[in-house]
ModelCIF file with pLDDT and N, C-alpha, C, O atoms, coordinates in Angstrom:
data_MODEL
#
_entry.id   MODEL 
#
_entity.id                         1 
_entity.type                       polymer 
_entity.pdbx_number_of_molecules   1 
#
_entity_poly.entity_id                      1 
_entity_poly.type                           'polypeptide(L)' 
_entity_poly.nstd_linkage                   no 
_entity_poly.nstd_monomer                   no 
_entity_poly.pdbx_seq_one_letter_code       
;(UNK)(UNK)(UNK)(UNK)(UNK)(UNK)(UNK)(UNK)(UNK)(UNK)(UNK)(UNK)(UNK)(UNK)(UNK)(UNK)
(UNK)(UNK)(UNK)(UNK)(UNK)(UNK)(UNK)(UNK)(UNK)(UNK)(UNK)(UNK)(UNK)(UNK)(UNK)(UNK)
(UNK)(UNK)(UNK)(UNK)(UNK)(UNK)(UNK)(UNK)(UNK)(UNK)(UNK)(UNK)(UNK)(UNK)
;
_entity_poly.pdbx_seq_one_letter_code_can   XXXXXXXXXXXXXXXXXXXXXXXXXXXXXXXXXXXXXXXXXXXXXX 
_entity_poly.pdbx_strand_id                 A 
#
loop_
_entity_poly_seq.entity_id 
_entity_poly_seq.num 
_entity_poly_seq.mon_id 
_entity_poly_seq.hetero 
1 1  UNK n 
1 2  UNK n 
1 3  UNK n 
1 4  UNK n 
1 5  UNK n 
1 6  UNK n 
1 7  UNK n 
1 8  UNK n 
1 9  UNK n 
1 10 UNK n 
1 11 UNK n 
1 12 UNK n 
1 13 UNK n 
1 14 UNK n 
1 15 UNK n 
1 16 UNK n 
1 17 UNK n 
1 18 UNK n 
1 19 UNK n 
1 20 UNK n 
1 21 UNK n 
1 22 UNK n 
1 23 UNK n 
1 24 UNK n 
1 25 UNK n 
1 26 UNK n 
1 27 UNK n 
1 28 UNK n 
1 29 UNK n 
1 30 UNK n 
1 31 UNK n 
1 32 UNK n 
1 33 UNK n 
1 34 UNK n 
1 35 UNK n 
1 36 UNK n 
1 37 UNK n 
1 38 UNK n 
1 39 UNK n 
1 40 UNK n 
1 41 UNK n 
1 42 UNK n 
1 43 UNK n 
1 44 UNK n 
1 45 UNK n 
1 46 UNK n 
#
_struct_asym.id          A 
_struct_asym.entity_id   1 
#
loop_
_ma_qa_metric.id 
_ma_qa_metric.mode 
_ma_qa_metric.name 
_ma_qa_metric.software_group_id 
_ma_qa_metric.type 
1 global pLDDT . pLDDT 
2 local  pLDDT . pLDDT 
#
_ma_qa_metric_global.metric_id      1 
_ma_qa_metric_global.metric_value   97.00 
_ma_qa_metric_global.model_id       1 
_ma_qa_metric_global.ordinal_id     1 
#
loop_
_ma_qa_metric_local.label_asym_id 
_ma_qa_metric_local.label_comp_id 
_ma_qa_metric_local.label_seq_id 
_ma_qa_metric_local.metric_id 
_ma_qa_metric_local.metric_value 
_ma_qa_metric_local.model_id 
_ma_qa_metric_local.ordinal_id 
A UNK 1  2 97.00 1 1  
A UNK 2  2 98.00 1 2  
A UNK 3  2 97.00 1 3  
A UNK 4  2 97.00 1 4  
A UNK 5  2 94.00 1 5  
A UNK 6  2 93.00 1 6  
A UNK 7  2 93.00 1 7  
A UNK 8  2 95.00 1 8  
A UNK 9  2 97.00 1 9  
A UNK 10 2 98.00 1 10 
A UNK 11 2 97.00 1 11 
A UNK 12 2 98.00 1 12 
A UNK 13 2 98.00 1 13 
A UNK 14 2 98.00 1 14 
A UNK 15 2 98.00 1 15 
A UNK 16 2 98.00 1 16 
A UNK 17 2 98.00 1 17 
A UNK 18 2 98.00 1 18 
A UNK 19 2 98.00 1 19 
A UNK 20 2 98.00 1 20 
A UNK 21 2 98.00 1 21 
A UNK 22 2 96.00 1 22 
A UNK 23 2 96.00 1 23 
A UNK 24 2 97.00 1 24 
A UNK 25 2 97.00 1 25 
A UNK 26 2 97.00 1 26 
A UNK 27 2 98.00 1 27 
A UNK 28 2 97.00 1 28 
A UNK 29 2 97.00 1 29 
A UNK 30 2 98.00 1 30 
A UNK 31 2 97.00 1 31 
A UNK 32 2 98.00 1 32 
A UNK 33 2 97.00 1 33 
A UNK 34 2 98.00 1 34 
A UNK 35 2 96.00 1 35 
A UNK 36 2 95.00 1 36 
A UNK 37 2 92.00 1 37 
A UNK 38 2 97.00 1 38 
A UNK 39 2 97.00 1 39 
A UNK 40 2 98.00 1 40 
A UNK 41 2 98.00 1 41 
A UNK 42 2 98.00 1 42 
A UNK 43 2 98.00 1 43 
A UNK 44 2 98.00 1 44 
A UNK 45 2 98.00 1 45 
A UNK 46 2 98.00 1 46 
#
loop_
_atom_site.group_PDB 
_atom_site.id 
_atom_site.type_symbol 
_atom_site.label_atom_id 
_atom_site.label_alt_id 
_atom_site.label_comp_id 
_atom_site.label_asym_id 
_atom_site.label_entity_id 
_atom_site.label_seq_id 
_atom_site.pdbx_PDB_ins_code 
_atom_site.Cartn_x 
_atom_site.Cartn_y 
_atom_site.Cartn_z 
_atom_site.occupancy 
_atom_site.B_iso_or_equiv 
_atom_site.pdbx_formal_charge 
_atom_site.auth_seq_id 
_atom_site.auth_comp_id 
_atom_site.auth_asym_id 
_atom_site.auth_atom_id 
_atom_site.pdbx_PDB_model_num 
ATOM 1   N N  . UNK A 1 1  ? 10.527 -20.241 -4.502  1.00 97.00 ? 1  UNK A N  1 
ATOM 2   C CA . UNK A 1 1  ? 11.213 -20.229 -5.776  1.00 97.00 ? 1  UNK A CA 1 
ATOM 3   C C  . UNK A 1 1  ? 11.691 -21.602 -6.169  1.00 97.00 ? 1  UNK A C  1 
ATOM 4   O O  . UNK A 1 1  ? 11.394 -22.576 -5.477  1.00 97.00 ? 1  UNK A O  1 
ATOM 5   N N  . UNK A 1 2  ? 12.478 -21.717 -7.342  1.00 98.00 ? 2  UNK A N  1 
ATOM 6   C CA . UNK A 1 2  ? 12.467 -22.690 -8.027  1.00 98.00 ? 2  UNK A CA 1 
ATOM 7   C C  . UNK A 1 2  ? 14.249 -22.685 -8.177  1.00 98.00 ? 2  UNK A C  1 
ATOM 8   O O  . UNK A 1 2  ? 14.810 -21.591 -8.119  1.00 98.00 ? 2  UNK A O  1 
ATOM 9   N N  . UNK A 1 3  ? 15.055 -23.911 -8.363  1.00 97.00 ? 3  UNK A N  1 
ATOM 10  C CA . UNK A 1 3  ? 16.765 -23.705 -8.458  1.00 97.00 ? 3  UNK A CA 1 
ATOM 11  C C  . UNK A 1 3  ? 17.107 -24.724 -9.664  1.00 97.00 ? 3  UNK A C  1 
ATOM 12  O O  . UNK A 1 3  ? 16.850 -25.916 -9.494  1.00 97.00 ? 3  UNK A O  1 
ATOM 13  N N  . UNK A 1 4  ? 17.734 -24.246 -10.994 1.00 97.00 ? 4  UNK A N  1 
ATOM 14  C CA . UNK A 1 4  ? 18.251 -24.868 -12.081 1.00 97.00 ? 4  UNK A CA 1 
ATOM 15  C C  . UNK A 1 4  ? 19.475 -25.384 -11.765 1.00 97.00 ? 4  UNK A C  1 
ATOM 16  O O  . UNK A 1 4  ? 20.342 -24.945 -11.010 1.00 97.00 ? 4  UNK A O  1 
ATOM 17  N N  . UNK A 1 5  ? 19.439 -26.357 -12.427 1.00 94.00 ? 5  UNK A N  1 
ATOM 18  C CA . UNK A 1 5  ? 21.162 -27.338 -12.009 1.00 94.00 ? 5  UNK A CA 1 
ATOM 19  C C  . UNK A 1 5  ? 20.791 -28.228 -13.493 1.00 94.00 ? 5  UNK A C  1 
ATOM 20  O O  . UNK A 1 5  ? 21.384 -29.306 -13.535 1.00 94.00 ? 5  UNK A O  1 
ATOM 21  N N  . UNK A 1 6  ? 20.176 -28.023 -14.332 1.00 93.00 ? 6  UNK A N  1 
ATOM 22  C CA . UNK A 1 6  ? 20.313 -28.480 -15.960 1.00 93.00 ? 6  UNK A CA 1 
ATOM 23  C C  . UNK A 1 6  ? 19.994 -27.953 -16.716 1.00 93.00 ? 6  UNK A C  1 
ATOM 24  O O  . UNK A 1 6  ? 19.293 -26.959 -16.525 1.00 93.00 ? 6  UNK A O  1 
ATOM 25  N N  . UNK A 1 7  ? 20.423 -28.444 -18.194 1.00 93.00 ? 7  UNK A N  1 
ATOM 26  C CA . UNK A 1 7  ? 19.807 -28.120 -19.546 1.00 93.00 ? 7  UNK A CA 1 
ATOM 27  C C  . UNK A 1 7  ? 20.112 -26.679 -19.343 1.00 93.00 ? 7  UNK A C  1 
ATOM 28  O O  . UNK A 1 7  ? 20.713 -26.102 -18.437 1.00 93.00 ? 7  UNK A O  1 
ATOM 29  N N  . UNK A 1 8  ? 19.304 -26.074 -20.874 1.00 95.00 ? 8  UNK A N  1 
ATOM 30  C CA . UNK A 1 8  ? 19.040 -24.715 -21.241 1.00 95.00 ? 8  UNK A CA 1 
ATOM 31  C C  . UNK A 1 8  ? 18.646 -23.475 -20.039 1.00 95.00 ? 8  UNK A C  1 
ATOM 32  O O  . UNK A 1 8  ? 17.525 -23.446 -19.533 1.00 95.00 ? 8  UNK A O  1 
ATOM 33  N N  . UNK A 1 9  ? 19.468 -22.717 -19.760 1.00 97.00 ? 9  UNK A N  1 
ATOM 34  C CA . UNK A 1 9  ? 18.818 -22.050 -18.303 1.00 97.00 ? 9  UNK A CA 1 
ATOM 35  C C  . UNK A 1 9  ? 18.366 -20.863 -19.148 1.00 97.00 ? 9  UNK A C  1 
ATOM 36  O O  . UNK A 1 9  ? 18.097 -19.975 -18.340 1.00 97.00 ? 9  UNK A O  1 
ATOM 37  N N  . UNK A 1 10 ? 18.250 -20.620 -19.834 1.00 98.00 ? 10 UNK A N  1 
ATOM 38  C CA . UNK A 1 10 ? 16.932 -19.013 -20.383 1.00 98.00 ? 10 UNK A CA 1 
ATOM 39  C C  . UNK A 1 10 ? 15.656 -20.445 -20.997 1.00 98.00 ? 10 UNK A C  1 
ATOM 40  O O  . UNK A 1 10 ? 14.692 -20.293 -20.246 1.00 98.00 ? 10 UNK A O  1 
ATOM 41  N N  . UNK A 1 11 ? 15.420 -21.323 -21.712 1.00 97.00 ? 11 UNK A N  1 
ATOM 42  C CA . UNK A 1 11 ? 14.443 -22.055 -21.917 1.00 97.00 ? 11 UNK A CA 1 
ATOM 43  C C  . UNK A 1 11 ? 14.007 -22.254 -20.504 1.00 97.00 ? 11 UNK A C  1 
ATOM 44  O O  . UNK A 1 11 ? 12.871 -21.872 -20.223 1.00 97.00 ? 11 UNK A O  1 
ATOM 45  N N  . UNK A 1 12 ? 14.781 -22.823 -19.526 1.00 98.00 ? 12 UNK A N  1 
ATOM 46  C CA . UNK A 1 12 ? 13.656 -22.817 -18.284 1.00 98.00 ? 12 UNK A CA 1 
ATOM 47  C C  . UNK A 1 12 ? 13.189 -22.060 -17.429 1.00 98.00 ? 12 UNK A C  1 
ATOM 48  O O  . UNK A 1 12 ? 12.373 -22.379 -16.565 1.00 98.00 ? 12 UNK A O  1 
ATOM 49  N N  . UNK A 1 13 ? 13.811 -20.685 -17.653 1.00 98.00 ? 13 UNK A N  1 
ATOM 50  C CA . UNK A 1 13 ? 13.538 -19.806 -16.457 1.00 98.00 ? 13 UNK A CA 1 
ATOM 51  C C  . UNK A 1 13 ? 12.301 -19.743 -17.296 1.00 98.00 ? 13 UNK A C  1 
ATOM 52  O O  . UNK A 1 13 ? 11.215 -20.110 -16.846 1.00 98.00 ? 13 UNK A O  1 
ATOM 53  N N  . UNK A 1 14 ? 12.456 -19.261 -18.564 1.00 98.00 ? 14 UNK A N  1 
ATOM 54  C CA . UNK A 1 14 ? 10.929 -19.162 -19.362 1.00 98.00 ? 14 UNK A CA 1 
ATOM 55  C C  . UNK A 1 14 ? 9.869  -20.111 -19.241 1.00 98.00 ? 14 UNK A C  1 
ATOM 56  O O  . UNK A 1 14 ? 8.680  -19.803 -19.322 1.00 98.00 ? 14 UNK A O  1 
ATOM 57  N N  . UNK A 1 15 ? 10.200 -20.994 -19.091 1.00 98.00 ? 15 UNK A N  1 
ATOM 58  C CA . UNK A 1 15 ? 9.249  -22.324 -18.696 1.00 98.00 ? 15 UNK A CA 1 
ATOM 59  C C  . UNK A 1 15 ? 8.322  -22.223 -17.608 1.00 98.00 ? 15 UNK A C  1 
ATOM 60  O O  . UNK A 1 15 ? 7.103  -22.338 -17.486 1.00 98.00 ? 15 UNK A O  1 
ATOM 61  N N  . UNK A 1 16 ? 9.616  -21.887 -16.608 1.00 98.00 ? 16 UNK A N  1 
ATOM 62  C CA . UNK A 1 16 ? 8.838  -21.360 -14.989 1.00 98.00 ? 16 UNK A CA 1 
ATOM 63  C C  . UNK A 1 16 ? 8.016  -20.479 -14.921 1.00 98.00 ? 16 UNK A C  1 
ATOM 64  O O  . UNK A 1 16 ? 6.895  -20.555 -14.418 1.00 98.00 ? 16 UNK A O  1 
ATOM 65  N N  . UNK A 1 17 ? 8.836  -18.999 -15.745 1.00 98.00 ? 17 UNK A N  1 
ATOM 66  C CA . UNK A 1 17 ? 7.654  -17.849 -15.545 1.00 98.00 ? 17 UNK A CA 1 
ATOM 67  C C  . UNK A 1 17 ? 6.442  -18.431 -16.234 1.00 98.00 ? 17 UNK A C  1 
ATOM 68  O O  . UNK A 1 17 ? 5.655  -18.620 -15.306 1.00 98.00 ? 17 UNK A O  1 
ATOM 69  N N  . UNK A 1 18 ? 5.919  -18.779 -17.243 1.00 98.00 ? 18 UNK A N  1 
ATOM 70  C CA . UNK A 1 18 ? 4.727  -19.618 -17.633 1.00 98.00 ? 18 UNK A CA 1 
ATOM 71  C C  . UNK A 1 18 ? 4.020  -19.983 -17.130 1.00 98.00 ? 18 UNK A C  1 
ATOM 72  O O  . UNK A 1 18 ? 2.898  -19.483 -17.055 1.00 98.00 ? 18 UNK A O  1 
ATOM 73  N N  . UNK A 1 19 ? 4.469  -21.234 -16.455 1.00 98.00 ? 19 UNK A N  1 
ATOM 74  C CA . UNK A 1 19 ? 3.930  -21.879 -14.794 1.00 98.00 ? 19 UNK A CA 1 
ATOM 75  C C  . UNK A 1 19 ? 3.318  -21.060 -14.482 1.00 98.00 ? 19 UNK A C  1 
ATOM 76  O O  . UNK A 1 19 ? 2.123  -20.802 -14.624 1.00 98.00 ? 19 UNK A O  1 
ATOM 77  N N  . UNK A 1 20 ? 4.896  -20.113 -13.573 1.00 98.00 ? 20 UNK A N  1 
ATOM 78  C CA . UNK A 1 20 ? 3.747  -19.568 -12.518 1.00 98.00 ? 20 UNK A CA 1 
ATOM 79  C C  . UNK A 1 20 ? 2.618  -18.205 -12.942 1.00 98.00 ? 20 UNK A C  1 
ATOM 80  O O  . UNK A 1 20 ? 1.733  -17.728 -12.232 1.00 98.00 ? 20 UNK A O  1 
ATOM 81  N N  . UNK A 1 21 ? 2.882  -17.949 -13.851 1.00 98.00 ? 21 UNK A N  1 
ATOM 82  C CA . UNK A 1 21 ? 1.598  -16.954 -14.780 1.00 98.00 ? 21 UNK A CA 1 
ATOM 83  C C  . UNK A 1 21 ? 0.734  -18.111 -15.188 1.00 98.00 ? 21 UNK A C  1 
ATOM 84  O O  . UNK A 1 21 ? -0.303 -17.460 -15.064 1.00 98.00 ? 21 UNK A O  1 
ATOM 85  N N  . UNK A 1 22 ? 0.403  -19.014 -15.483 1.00 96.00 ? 22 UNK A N  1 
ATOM 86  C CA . UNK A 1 22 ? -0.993 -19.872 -15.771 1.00 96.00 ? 22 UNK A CA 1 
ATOM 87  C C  . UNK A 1 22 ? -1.642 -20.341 -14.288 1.00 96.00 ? 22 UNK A C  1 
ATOM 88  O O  . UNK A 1 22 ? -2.573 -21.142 -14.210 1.00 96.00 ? 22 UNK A O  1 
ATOM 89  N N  . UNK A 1 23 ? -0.970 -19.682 -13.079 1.00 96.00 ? 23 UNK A N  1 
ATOM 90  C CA . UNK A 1 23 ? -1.483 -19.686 -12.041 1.00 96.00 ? 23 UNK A CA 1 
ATOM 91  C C  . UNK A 1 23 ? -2.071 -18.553 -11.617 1.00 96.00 ? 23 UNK A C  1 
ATOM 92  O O  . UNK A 1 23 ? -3.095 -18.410 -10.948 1.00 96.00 ? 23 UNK A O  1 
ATOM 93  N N  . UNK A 1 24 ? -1.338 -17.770 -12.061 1.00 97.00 ? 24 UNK A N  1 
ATOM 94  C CA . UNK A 1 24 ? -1.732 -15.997 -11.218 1.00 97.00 ? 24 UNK A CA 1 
ATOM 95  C C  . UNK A 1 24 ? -0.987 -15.442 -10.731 1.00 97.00 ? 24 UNK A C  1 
ATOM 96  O O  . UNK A 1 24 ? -1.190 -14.293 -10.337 1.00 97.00 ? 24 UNK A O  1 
ATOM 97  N N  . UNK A 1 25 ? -0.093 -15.937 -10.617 1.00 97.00 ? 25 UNK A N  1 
ATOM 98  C CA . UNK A 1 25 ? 1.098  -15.662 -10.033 1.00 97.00 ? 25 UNK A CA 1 
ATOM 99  C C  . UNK A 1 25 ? 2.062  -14.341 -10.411 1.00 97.00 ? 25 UNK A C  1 
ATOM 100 O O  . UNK A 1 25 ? 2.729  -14.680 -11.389 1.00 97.00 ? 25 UNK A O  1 
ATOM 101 N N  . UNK A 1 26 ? 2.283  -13.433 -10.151 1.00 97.00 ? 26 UNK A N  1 
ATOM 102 C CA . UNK A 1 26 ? 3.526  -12.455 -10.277 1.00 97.00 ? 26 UNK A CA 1 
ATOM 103 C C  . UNK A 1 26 ? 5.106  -12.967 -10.383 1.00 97.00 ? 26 UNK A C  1 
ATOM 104 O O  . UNK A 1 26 ? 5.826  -12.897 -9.387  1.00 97.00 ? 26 UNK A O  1 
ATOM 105 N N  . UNK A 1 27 ? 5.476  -13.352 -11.320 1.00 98.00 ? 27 UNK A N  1 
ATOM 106 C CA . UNK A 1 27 ? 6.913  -13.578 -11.494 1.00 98.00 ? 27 UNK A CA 1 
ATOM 107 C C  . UNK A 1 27 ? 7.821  -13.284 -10.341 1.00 98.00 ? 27 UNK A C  1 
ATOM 108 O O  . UNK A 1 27 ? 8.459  -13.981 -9.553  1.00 98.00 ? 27 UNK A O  1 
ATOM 109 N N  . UNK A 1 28 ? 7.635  -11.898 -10.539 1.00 97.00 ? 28 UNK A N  1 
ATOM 110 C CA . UNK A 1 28 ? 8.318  -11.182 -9.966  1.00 97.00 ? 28 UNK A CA 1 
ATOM 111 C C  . UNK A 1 28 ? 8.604  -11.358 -8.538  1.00 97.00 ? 28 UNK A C  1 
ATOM 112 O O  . UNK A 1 28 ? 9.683  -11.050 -8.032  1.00 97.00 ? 28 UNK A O  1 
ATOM 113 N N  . UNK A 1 29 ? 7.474  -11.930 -7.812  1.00 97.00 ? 29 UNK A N  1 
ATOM 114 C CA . UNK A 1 29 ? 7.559  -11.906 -6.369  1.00 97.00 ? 29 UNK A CA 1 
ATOM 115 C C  . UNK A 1 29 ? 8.287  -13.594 -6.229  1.00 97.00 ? 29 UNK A C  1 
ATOM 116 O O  . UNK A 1 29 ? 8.440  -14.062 -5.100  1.00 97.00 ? 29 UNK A O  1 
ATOM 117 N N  . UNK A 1 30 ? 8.579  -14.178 -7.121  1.00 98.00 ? 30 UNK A N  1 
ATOM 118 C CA . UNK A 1 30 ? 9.414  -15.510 -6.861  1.00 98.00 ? 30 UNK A CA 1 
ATOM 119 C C  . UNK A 1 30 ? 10.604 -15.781 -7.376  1.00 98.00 ? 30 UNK A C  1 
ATOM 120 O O  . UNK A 1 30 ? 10.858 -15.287 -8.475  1.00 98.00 ? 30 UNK A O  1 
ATOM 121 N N  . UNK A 1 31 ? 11.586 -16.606 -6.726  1.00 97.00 ? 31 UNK A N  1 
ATOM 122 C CA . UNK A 1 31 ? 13.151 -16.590 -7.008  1.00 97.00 ? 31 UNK A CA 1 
ATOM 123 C C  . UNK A 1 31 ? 13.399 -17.652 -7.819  1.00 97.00 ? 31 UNK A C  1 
ATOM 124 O O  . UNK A 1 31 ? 12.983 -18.793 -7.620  1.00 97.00 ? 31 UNK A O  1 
ATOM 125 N N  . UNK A 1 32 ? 14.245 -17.202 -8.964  1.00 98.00 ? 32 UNK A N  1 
ATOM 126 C CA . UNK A 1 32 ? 14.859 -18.076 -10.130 1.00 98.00 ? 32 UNK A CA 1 
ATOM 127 C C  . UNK A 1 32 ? 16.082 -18.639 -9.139  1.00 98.00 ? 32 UNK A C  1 
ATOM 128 O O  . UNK A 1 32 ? 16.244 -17.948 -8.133  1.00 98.00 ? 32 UNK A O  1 
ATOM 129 N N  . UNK A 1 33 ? 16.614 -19.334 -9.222  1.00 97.00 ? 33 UNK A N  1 
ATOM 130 C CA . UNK A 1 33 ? 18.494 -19.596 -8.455  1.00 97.00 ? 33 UNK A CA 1 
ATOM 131 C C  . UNK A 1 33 ? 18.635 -20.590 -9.687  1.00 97.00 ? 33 UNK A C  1 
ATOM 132 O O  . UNK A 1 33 ? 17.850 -21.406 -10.170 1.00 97.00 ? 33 UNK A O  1 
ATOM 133 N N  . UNK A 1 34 ? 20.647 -20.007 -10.191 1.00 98.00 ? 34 UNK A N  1 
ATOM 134 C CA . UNK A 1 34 ? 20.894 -20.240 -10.894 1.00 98.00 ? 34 UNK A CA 1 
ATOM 135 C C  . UNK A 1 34 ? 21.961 -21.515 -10.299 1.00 98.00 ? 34 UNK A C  1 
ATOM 136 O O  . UNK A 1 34 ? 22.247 -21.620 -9.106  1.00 98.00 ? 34 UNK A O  1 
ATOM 137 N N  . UNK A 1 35 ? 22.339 -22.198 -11.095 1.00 96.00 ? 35 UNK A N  1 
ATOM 138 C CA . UNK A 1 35 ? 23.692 -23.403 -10.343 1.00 96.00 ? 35 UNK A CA 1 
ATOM 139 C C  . UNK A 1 35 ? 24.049 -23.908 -10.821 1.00 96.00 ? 35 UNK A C  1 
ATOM 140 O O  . UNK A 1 35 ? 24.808 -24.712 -10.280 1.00 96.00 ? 35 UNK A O  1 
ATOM 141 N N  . UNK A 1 36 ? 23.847 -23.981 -12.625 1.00 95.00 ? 36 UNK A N  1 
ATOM 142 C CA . UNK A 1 36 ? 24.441 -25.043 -13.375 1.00 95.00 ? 36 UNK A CA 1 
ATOM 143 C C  . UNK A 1 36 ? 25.708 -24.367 -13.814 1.00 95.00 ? 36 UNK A C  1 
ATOM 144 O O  . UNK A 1 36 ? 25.685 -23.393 -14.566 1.00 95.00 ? 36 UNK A O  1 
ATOM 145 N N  . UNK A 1 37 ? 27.176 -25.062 -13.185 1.00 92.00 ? 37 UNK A N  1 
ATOM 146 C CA . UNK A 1 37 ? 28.318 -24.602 -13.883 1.00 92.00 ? 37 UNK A CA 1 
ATOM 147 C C  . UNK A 1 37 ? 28.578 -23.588 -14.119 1.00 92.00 ? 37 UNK A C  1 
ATOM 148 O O  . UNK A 1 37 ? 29.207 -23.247 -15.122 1.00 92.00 ? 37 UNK A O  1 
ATOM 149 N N  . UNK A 1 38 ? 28.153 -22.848 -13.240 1.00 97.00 ? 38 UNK A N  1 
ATOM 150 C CA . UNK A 1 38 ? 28.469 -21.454 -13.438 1.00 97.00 ? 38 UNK A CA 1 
ATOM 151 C C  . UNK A 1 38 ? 29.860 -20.754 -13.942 1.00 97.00 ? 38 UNK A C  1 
ATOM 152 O O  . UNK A 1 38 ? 30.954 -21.319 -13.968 1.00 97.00 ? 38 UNK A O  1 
ATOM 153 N N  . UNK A 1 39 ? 29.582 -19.381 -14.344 1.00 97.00 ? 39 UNK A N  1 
ATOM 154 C CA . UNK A 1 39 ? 31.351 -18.363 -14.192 1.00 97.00 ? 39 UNK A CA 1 
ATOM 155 C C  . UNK A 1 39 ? 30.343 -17.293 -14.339 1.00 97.00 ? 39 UNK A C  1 
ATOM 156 O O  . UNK A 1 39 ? 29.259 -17.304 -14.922 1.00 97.00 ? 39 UNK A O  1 
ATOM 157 N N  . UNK A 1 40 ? 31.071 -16.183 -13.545 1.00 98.00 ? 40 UNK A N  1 
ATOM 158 C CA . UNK A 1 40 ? 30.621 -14.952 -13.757 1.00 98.00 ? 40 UNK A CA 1 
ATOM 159 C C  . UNK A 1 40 ? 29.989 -14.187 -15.020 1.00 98.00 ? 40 UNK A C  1 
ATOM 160 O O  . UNK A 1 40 ? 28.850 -13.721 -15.010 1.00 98.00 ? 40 UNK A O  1 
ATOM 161 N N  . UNK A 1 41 ? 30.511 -14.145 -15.663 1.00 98.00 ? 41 UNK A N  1 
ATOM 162 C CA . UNK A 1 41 ? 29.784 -14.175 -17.499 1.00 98.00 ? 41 UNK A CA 1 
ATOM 163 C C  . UNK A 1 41 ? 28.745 -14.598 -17.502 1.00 98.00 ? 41 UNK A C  1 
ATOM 164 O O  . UNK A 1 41 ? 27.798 -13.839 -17.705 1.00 98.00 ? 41 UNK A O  1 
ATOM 165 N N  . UNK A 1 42 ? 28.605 -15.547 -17.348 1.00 98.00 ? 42 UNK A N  1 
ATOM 166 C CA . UNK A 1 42 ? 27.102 -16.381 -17.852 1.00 98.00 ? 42 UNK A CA 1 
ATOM 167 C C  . UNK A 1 42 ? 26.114 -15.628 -16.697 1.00 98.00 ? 42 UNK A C  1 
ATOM 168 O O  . UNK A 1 42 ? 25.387 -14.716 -17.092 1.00 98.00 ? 42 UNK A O  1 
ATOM 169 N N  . UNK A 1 43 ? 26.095 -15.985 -15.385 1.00 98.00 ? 43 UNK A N  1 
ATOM 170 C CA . UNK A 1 43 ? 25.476 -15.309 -14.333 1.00 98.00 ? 43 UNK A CA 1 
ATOM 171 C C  . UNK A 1 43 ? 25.077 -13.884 -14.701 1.00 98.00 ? 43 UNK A C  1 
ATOM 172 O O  . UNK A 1 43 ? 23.881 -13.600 -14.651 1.00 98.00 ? 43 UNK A O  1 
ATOM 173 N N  . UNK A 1 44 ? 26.059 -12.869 -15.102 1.00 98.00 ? 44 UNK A N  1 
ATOM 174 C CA . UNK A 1 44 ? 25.944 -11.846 -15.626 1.00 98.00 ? 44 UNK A CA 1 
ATOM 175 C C  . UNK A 1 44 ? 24.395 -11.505 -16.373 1.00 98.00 ? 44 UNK A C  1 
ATOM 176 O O  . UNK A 1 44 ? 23.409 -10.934 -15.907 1.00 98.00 ? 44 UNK A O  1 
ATOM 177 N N  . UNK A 1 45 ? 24.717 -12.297 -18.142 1.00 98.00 ? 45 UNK A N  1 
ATOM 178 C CA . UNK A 1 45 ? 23.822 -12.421 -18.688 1.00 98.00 ? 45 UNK A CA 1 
ATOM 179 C C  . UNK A 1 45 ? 22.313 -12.762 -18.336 1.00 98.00 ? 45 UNK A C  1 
ATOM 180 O O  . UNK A 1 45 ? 21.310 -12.215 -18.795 1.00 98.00 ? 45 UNK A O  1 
ATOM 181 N N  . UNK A 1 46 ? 22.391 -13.876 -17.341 1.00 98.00 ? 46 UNK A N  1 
ATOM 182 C CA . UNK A 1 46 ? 21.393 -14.594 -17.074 1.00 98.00 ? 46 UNK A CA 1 
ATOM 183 C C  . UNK A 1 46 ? 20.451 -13.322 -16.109 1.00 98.00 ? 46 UNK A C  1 
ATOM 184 O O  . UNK A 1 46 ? 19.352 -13.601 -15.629 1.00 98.00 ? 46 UNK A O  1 
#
């Protein structure tokens, strides 16, 4: 998996899943980790 610590975090998770679908890849079987500045709220959403 892949770990955000900038910018827009729904623009890049989207970015990633992309990636790894123009590979073949199943999303699903790989880990987003979130870390930018977090609070519970946002995590929530995300």
């Amino acid at each position: 998996g892949v770990r955000h610590d900038s910018g827009d975090p729904y623009e890049w998770g989207e970015k990633i899943i992309a990636h790894y679908k123009k590979y073949g890849v199943d999303p699903r079987t790989k880990l987003l980790l979130f870390s930018d500045s977090l609070d519970f709220d946002k995590a929530q959403k995300l």
